[in-house]
N, C-alpha and C. Protein backbone atom coordinates (compact mmCIF):
# COMPACT_ATOMS: atom_id res chain seq x y z
N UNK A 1 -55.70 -113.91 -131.23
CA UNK A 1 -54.36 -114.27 -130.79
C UNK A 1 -54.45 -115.19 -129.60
N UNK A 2 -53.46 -116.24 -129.35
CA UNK A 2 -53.04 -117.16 -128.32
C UNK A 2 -53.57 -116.09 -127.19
N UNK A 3 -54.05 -116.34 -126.08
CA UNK A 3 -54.09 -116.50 -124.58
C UNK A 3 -52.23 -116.89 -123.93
N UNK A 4 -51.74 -117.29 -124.50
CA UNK A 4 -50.31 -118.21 -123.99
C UNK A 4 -49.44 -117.36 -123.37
N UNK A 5 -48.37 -117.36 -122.47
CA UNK A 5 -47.75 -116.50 -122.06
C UNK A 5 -46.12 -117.38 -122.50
N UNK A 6 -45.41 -116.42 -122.69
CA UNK A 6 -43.99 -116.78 -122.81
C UNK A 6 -43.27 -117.03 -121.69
N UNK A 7 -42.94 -118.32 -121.08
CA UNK A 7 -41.79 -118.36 -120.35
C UNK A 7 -40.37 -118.86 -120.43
N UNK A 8 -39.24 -118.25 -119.91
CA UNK A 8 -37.98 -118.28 -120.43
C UNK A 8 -37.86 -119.66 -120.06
N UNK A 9 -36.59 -119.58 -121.64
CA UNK A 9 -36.04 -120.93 -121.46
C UNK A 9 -34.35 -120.92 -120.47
N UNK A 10 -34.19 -122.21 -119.60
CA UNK A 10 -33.38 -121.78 -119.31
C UNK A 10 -31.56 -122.27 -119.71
N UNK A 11 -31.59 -122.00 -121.11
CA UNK A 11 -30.66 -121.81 -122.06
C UNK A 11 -30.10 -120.36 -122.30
N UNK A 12 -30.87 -119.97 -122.07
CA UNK A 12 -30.47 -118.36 -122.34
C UNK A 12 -29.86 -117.96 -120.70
N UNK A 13 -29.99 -118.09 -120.26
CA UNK A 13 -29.27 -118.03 -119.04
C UNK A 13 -28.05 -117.50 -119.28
N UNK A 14 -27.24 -116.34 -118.57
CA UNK A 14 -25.40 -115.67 -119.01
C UNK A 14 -25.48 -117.12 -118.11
N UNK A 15 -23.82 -117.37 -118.81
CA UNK A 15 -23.09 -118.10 -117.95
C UNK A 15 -22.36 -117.70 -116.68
N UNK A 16 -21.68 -118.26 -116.27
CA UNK A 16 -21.02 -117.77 -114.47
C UNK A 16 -19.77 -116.98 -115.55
N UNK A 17 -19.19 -117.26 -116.26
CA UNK A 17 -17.98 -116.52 -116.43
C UNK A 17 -18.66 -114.96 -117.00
N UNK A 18 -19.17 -114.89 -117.47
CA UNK A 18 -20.42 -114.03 -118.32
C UNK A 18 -20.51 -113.06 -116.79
N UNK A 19 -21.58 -113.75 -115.83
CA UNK A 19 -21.83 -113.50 -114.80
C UNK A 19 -20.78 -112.82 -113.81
N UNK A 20 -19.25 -113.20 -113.84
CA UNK A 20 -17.77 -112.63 -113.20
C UNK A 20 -17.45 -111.51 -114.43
N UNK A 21 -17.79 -111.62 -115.06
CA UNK A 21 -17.35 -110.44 -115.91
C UNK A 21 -18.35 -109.03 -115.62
N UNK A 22 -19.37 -109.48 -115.60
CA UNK A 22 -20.40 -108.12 -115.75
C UNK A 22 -20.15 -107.75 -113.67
N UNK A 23 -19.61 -108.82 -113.00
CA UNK A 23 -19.52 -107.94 -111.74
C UNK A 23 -18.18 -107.18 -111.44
N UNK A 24 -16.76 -107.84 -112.30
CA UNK A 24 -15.86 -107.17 -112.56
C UNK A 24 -16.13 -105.68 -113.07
N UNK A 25 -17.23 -105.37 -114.12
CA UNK A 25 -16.91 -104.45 -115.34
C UNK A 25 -17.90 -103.64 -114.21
N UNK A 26 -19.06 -103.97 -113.02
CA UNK A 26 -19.91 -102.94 -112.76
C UNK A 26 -18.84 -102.89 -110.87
N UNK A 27 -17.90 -103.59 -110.73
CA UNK A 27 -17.10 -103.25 -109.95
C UNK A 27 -15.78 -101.99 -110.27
N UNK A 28 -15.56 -101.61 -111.15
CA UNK A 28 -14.77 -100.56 -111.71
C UNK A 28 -15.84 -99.37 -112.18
N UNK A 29 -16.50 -99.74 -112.90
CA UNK A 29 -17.72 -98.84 -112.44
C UNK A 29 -18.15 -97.78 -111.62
N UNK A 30 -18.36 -98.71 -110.58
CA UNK A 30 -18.91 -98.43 -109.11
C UNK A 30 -17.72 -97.57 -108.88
N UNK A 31 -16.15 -98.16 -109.14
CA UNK A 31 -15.56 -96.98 -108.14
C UNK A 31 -15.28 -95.94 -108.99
N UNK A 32 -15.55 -95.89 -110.34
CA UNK A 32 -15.62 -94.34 -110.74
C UNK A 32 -16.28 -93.97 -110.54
N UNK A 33 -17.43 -94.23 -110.18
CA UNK A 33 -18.54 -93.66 -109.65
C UNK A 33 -18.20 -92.95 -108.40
N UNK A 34 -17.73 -93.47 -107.40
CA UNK A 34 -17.01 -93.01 -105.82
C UNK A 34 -15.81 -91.86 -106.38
N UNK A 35 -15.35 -92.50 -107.00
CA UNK A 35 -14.09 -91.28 -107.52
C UNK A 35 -14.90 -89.84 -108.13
N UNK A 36 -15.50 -89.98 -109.29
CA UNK A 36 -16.27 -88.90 -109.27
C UNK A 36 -17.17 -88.21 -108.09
N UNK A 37 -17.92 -88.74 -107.29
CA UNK A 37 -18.46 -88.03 -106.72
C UNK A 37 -17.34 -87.78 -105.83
N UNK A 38 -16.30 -88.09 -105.52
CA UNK A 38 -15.34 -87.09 -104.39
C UNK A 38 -14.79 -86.15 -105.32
N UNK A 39 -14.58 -86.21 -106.71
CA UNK A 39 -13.97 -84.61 -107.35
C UNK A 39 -15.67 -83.57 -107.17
N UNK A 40 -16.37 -84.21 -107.49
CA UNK A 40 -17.19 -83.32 -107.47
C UNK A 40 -17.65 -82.61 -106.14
N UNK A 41 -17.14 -83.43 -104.99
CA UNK A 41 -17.55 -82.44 -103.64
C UNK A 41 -16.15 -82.11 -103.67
N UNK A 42 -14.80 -82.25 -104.09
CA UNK A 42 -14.08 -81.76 -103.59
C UNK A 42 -13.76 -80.43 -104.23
N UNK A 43 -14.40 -80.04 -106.17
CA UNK A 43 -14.62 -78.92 -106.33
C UNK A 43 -15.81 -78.27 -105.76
N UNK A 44 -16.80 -78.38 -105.49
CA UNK A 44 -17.84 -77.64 -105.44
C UNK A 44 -17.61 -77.51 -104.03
N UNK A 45 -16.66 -77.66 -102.96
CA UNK A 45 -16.19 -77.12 -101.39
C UNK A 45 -14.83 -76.00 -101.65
N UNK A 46 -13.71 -76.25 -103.08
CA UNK A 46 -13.01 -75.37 -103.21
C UNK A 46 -13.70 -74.28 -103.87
N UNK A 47 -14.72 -74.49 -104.55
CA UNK A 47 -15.57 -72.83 -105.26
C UNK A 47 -16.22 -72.27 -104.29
N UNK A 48 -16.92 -73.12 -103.33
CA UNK A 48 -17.70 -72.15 -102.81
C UNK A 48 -17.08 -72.07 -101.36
N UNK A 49 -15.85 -72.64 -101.19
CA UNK A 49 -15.22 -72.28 -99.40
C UNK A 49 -15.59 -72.75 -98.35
N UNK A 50 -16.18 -74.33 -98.74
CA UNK A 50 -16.91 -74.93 -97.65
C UNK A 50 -16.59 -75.90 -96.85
N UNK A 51 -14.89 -75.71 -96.68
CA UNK A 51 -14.25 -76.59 -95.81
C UNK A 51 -14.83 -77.54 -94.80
N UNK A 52 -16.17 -77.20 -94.08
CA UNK A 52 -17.01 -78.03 -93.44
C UNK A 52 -17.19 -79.67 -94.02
N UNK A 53 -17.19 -79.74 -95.45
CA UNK A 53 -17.33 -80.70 -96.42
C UNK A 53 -16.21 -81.45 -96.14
N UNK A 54 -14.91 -81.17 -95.93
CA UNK A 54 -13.64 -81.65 -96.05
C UNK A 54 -13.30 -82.29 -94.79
N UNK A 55 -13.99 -81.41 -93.36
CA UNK A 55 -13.94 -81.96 -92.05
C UNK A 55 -14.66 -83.17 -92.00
N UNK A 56 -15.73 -83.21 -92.46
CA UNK A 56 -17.22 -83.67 -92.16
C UNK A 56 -16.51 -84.95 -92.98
N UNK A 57 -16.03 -85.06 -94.16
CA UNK A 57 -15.52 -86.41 -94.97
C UNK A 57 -14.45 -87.13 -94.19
N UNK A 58 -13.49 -86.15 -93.93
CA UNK A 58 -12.51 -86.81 -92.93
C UNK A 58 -12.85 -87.45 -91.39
N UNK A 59 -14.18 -87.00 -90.97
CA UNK A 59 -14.38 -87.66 -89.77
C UNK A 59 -15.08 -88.61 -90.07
N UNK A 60 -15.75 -89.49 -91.34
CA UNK A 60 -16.59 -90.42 -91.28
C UNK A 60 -16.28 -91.75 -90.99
N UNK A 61 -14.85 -91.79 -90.78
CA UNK A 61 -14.58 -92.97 -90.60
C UNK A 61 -15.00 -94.11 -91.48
N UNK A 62 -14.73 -95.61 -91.54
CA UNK A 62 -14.85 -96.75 -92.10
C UNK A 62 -16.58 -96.95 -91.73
N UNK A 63 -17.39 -96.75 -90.83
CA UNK A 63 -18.47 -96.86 -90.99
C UNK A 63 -19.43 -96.26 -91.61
N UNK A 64 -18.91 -95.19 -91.85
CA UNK A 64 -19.49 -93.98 -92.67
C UNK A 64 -19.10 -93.88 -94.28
N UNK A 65 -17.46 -94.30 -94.58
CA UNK A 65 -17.72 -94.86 -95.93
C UNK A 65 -18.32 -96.09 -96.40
N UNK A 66 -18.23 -97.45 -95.35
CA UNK A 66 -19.23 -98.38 -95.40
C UNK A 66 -20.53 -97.86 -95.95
N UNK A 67 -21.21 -96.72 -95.44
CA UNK A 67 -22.88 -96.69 -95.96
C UNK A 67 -22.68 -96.42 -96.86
N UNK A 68 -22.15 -94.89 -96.81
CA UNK A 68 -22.26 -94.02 -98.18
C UNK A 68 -22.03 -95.22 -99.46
N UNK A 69 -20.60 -96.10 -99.42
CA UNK A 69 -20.24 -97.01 -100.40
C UNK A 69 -21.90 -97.92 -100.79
N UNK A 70 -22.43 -98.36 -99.77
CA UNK A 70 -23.41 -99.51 -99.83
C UNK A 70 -24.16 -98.88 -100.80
N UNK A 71 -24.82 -97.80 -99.91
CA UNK A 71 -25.79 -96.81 -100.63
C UNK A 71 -25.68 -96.16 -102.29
N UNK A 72 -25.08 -96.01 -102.52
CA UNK A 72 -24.07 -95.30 -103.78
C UNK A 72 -24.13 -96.81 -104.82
N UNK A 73 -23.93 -98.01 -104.52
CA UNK A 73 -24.49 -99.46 -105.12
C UNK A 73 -25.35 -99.61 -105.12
N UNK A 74 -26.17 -99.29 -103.81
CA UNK A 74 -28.03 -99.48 -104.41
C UNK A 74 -28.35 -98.59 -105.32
N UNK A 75 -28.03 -97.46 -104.83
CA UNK A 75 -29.17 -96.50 -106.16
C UNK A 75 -28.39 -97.22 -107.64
N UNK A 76 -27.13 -97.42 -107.64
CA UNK A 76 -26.23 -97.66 -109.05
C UNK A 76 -27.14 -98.98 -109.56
N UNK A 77 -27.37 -99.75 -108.79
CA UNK A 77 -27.97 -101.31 -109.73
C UNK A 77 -29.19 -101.09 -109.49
N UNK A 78 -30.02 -100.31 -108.73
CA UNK A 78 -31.40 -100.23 -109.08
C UNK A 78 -31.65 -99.04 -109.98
N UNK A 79 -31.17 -98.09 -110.25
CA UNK A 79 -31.37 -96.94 -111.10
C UNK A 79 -30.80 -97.33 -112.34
N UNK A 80 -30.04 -98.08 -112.39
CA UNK A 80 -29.35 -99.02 -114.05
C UNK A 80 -30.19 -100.04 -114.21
N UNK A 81 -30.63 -101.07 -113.31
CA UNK A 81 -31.45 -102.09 -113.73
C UNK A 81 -32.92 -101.78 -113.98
N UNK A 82 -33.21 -101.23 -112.87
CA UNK A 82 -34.48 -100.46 -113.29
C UNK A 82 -35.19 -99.51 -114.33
N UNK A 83 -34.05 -98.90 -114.82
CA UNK A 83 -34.39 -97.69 -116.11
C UNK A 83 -33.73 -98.84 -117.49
N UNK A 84 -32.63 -99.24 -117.35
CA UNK A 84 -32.49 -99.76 -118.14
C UNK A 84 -32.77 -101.84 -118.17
N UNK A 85 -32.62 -101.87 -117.66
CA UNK A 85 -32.63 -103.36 -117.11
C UNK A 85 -31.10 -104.10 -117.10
N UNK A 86 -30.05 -103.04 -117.30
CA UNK A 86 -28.67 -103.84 -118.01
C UNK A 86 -27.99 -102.48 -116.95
N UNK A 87 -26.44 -102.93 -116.14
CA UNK A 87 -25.93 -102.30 -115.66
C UNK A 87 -24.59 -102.04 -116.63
N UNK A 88 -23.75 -101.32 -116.71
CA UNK A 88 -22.28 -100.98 -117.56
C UNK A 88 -21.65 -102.77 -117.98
N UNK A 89 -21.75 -103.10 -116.48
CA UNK A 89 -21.63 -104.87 -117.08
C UNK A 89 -22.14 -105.86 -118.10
N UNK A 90 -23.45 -105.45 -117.67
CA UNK A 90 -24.37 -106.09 -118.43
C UNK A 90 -24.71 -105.47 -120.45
N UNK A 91 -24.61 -104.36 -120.49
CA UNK A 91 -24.32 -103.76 -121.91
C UNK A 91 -22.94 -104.14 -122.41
N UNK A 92 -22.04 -104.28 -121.91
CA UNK A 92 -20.35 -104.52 -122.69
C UNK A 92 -20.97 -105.94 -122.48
N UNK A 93 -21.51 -106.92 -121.95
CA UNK A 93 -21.66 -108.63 -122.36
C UNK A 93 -22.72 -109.17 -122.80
N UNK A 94 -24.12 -108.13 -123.31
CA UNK A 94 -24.93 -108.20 -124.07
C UNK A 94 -25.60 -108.95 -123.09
N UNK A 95 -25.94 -108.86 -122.14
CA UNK A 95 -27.10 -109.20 -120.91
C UNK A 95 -27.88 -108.64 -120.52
N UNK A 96 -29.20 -109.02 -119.75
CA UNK A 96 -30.34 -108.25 -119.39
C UNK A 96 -30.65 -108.91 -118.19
N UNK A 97 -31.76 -108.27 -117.46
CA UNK A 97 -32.04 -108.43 -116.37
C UNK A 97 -33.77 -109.02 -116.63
N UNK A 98 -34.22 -110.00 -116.69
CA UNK A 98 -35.54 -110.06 -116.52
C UNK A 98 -36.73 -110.89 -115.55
N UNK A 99 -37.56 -110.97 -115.57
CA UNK A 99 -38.25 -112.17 -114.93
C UNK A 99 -38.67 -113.48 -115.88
N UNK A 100 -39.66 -113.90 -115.20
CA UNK A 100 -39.52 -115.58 -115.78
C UNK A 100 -40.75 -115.30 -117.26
N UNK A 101 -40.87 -114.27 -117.81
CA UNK A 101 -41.82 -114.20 -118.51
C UNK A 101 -40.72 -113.35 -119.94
N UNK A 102 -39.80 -112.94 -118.88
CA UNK A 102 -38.37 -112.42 -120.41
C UNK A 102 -39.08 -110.66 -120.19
N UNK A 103 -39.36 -110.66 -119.30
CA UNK A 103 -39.62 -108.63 -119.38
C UNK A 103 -39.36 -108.10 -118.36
N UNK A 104 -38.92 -106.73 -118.75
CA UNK A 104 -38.30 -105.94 -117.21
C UNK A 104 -38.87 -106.33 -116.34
N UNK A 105 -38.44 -106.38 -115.26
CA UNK A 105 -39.02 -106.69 -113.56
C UNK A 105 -39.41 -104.95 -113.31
N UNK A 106 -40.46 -104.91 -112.33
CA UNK A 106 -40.68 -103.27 -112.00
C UNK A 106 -39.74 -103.17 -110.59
N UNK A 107 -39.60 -101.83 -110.79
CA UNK A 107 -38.73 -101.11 -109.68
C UNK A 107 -38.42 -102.15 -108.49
N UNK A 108 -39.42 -102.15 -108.13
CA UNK A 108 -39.69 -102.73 -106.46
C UNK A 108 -38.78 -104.12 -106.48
N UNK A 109 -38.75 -105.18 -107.28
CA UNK A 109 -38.46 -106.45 -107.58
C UNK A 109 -36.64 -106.14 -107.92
N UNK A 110 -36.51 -104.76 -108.58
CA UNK A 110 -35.05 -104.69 -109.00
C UNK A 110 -34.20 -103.95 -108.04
N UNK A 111 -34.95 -103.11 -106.59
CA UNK A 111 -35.07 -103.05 -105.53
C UNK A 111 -34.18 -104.07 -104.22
N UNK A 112 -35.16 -104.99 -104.88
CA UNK A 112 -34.97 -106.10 -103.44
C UNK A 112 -33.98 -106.80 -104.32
N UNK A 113 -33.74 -106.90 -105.20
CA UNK A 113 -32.51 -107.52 -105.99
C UNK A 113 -31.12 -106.71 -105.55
N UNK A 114 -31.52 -105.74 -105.62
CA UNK A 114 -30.28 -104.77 -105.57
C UNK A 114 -29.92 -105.39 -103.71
N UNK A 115 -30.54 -105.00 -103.04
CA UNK A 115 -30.41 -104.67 -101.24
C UNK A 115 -29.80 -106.32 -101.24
N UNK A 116 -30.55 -107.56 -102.31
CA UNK A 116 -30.00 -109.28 -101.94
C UNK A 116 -28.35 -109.40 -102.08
N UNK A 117 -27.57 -108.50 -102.94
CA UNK A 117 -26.54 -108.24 -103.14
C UNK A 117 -25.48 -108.14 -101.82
N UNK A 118 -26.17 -107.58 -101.02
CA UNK A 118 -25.54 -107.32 -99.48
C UNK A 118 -26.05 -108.46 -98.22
N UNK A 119 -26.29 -109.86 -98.82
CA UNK A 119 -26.75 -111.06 -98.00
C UNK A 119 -24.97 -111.63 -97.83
N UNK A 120 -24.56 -111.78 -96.63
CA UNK A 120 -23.41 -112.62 -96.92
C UNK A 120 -23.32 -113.63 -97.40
N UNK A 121 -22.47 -113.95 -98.24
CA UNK A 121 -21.86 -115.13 -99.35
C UNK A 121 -22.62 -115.08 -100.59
N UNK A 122 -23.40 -113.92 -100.89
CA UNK A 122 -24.26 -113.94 -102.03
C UNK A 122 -23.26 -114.00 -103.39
N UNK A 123 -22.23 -114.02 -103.37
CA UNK A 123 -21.23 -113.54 -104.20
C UNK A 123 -20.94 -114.97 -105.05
N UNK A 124 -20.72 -115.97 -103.29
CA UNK A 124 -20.49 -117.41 -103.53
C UNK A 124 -21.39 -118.53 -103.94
N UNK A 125 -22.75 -118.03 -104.18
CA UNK A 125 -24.11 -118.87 -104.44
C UNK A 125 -23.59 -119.34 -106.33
N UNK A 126 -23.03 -118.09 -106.70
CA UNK A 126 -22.84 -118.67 -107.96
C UNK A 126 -21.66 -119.62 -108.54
N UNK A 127 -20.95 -120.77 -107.07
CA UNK A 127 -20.20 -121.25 -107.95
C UNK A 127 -20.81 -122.48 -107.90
N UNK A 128 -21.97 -123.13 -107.90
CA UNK A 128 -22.31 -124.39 -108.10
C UNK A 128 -23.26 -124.22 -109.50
N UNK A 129 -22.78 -123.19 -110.06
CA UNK A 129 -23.89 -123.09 -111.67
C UNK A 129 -25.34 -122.51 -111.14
N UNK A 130 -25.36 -121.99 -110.07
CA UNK A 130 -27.19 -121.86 -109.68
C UNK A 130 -27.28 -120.43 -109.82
N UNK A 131 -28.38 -120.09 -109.86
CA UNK A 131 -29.10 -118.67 -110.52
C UNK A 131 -28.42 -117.51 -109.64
N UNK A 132 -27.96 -117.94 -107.82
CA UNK A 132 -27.21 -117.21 -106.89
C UNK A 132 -28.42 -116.44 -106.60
N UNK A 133 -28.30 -116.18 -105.23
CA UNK A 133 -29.50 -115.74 -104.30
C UNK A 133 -29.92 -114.27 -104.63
N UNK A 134 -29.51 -113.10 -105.24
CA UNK A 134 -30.14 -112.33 -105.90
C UNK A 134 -30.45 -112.64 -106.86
N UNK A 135 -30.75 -113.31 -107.69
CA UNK A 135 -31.50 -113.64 -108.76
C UNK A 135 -32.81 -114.52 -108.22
N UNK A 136 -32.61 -115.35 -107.21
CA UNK A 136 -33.63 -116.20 -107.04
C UNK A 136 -34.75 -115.76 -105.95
N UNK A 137 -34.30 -114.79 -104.95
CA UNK A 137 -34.95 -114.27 -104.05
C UNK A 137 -36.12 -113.06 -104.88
N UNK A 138 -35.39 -112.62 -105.67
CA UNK A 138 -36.48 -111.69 -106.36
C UNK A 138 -36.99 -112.03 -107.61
N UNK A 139 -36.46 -113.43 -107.90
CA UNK A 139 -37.27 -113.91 -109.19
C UNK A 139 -37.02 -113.24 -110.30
N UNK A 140 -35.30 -113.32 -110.44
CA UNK A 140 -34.81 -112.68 -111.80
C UNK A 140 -33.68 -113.42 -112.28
N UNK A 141 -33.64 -113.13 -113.50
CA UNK A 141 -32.65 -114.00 -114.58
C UNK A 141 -31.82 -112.84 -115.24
N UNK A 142 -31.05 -113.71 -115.21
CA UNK A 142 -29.72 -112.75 -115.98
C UNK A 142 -29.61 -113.62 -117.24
N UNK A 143 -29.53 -113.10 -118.73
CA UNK A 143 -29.78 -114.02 -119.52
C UNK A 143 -29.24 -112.84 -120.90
N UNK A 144 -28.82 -113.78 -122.47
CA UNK A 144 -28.19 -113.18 -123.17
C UNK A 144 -29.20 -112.41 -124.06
N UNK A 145 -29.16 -111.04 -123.80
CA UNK A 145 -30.53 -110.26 -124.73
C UNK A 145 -31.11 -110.62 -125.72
N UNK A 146 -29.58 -110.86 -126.97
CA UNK A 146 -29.80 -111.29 -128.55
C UNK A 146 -30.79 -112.59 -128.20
N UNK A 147 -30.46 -113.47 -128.04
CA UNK A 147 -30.71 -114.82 -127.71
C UNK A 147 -32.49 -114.65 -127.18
N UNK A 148 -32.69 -113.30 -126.14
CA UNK A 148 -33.99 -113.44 -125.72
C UNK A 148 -34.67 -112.95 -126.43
N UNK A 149 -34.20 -111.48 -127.18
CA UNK A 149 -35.08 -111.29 -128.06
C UNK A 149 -35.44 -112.46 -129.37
N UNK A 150 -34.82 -113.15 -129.35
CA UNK A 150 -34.99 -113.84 -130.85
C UNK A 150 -35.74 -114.51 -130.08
N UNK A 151 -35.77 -115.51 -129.34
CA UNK A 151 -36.65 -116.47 -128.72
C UNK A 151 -38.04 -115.90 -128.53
N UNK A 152 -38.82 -115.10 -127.64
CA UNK A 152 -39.44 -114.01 -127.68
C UNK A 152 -40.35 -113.57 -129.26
N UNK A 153 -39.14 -113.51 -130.15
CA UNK A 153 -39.72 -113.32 -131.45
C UNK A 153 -40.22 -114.19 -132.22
N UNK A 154 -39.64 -115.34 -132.08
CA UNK A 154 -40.04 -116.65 -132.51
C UNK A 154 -41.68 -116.89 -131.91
N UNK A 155 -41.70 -117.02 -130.43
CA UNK A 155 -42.73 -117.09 -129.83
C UNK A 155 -43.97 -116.58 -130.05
N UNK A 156 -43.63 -115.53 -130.19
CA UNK A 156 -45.03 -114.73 -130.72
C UNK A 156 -45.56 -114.89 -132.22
N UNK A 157 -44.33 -115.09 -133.11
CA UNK A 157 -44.64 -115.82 -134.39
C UNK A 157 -45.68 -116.81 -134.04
N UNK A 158 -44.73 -117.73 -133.43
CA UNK A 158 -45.94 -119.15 -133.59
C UNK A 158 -46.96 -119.08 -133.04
N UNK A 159 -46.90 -117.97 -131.91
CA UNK A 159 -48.75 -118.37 -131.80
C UNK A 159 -49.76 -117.68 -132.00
N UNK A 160 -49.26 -116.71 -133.72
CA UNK A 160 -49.58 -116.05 -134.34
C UNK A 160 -50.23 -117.41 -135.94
N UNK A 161 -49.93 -118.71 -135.25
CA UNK A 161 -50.07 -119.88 -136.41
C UNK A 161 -51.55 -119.69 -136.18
N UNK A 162 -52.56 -119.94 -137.62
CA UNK A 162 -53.39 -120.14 -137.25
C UNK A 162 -54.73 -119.57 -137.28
N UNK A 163 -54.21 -118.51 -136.60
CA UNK A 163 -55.38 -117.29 -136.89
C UNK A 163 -55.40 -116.52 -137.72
N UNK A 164 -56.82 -116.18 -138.24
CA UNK A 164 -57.12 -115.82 -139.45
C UNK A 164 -56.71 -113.97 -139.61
N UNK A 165 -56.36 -113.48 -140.26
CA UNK A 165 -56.19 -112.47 -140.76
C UNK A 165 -57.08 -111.70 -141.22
N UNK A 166 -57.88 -110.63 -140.41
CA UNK A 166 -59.01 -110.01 -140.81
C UNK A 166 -58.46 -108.28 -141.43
N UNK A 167 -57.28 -108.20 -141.98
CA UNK A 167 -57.27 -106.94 -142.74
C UNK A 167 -57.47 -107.07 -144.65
């Protein structure tokens, strides 16, 4: 078999509207995510009588839902991108998360992707058509799955030309 390595083309690339959709769909998301976890401390303080929970929430003030919120987004896009490579966004628009070779990125890479999210104006990198600074700082592509797998499949076909067949 070829030595050759596959690198993405950049056609497969989601588009920016593609791209506003999957942050819309993992922005509603996110706050069921926040909504659930307040029913869930707010039953598990009425079963077990732990009003402390209820003080302790009410005094955190805007800096304190600031983290918790931040925090509660990192684990969400690195524990979705990372296990799966696709966040709630990215599955409803048939997108993936990969590097320049078309395969999951490991933890660490989907990591520092996640934390680039919280660079100011990272939001705004994507209106000149460019990859936008979490994608480019950690060397990842957002791109249409179908589209990669077939490409990908093609690839390995062809440089499957050639060589002889020893079964």
């Amino acid at each position: 078999m070829s030595n050759s390595t596959y690198v993405l083309d950049d056609k497969l690339l989601a588009s920016t509207g593609t791209r506003f959709l999957n942050y819309i769909i993992d922005l509603v998301s996110f706050v069921i995510i926040l909504i659930g976890i307040g029913i869930i401390i707010g039953i598990l303080s009425a079963l077990f009588g732990m009003t402390e929970i209820g003080v302790w929430i009410n005094g955190l003030g805007d800096l304190g839902w600031n983290i918790i919120a931040i925090s509660v987004s990192i684990i969400y896009y690195t524990l979705m991108e990372g296990l799966f490579g696709r966040t709630i966004g990215k599955f409803i628009t048939g997108t993936i998360v990969v590097d320049e070779n078309g395969e999951k990125p490991s933890f660490g890479t989907i990591f520092k992707r996640s934390l680039c999210r919280y660079i100011p104006f990272d939001a705004f990198t994507y209106l000149g058509g460019s990859r936008g600074w979490h994608d480019s700082i950690s060397d990842t592509y957002v791109v249409n799955k179908k589209a990669l797998d077939e490409e990908i499949k093609i690839f390995k076909e062809f440089s499957l030309i050639g060589v002889n067949d020893t079964n």
